[in-house]
C-alpha atoms as a PDB file:
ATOM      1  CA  UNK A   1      -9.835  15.752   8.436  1.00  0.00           C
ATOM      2  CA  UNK A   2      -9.079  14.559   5.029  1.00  0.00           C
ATOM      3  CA  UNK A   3      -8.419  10.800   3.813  1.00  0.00           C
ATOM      4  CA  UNK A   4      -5.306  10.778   1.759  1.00  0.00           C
ATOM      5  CA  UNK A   5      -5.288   7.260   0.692  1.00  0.00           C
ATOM      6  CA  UNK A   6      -7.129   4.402   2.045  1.00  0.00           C
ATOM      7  CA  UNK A   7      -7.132   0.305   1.619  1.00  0.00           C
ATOM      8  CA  UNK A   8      -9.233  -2.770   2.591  1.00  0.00           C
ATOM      9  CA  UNK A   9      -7.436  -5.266   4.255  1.00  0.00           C
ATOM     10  CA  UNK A  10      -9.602  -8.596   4.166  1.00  0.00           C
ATOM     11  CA  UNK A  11      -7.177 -10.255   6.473  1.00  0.00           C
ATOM     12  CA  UNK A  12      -7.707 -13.750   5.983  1.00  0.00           C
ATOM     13  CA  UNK A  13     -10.129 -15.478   7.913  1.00  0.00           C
ATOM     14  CA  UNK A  14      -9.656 -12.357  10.938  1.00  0.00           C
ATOM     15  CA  UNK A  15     -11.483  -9.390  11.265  1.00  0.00           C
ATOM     16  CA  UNK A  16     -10.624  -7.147   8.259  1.00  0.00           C
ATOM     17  CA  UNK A  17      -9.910  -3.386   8.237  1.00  0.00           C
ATOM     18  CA  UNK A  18      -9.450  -0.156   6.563  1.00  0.00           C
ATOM     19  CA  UNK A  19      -5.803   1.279   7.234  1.00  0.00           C
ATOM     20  CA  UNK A  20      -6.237   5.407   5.494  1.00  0.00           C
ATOM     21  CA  UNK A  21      -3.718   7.952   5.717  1.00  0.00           C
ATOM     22  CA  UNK A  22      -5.578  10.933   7.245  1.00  0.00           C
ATOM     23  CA  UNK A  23      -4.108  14.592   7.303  1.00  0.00           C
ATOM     24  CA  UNK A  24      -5.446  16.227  10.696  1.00  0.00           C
ATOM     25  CA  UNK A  25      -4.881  19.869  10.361  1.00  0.00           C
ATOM     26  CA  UNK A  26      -6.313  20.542  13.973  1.00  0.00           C
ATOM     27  CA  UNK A  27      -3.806  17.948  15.528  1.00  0.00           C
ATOM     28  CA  UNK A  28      -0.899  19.606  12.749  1.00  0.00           C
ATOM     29  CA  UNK A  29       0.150  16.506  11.362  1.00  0.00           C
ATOM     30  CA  UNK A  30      -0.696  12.894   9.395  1.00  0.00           C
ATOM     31  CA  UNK A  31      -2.005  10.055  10.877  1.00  0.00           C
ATOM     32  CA  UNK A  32      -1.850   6.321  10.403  1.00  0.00           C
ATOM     33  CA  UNK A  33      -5.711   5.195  11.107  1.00  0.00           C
ATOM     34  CA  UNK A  34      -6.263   1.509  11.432  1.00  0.00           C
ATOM     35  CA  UNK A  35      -9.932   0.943  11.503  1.00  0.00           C
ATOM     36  CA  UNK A  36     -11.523  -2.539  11.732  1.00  0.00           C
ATOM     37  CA  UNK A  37     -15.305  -3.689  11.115  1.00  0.00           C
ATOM     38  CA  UNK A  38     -16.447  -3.555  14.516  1.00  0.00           C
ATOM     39  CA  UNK A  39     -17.221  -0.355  15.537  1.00  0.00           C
ATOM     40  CA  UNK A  40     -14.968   0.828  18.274  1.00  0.00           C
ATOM     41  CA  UNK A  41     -12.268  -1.076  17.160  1.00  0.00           C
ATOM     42  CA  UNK A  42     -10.244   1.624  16.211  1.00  0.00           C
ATOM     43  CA  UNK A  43      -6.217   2.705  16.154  1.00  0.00           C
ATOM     44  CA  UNK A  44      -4.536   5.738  15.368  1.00  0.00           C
ATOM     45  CA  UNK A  45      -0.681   6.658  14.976  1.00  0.00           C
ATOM     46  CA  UNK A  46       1.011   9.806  13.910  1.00  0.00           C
ATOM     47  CA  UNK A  47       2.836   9.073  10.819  1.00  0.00           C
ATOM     48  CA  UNK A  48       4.900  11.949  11.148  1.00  0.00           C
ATOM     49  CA  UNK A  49       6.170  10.935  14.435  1.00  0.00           C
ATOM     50  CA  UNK A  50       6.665   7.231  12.821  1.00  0.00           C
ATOM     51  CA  UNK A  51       8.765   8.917   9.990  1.00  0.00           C
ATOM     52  CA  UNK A  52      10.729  11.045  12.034  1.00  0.00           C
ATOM     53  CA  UNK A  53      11.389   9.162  15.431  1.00  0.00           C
ATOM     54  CA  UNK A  54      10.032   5.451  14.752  1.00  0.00           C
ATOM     55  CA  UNK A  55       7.979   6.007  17.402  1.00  0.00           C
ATOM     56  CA  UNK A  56       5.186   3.405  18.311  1.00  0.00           C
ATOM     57  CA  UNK A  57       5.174   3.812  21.766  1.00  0.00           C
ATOM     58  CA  UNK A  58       3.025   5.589  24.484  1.00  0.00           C
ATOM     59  CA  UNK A  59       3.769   9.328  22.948  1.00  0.00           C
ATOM     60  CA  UNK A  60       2.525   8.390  19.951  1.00  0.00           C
ATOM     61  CA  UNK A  61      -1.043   6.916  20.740  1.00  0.00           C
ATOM     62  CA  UNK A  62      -4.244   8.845  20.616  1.00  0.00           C
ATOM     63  CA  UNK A  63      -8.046   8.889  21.581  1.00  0.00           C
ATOM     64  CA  UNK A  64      -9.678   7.063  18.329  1.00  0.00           C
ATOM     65  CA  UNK A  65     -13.101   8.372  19.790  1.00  0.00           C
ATOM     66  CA  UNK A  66     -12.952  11.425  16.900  1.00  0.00           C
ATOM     67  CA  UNK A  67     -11.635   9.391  14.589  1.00  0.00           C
ATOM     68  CA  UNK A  68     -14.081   6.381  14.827  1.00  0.00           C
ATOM     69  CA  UNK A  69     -16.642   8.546  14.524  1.00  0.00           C
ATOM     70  CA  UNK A  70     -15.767  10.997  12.434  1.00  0.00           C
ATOM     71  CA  UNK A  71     -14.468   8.756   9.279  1.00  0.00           C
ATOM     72  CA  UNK A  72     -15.821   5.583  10.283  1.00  0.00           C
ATOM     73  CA  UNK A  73     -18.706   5.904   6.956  1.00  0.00           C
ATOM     74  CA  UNK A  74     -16.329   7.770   4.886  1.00  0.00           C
ATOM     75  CA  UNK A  75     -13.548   5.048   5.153  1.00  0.00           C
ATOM     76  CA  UNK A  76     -15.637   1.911   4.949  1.00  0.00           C
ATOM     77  CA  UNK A  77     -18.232   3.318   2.228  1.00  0.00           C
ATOM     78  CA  UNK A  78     -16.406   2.013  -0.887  1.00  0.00           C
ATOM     79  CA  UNK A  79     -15.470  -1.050   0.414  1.00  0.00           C
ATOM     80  CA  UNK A  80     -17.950  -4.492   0.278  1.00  0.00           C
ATOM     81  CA  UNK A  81     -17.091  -7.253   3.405  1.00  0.00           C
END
């Protein structure tokens, strides 16, 4: 997996969170990775599917275990919170 872009969101006075464009090459396409403080709080969309259909609905969800884990340091190493 590779982070494309990435952003802190402070949120106000919620939880904040990392949103990072992530190219998955094992999955074949982009996704849209929201990623808050808590660990295990974790979202992921395909982008391309968003582009192409404007699809946020149950085809488009998936398991944010490998994500989470995977870019969880990576994504939140730059940022201070």
């Amino acid at each position: 997996m590779e982070i494309v872009q990435k952003f802190y969101h402070p949120n106000g006075s919620n939880a904040p969170f990392v949103v990072a464009i992530v190219d998955d090459p094992l999955e074949g396409d982009t996704k849209l990775v929201i990623m808050f403080e808590d660990e295990e709080y974790t979202a992921v969309l395909s982008l391309d599917r968003l582009i192409e259909n404007e699809d946020i609905g149950n085809k488009n969800s998936y398991v944010a275990d490998k994500y989470e884990y995977a870019l969880r340091n990576e994504l939140w190493d730059d940022f201070t919170y």
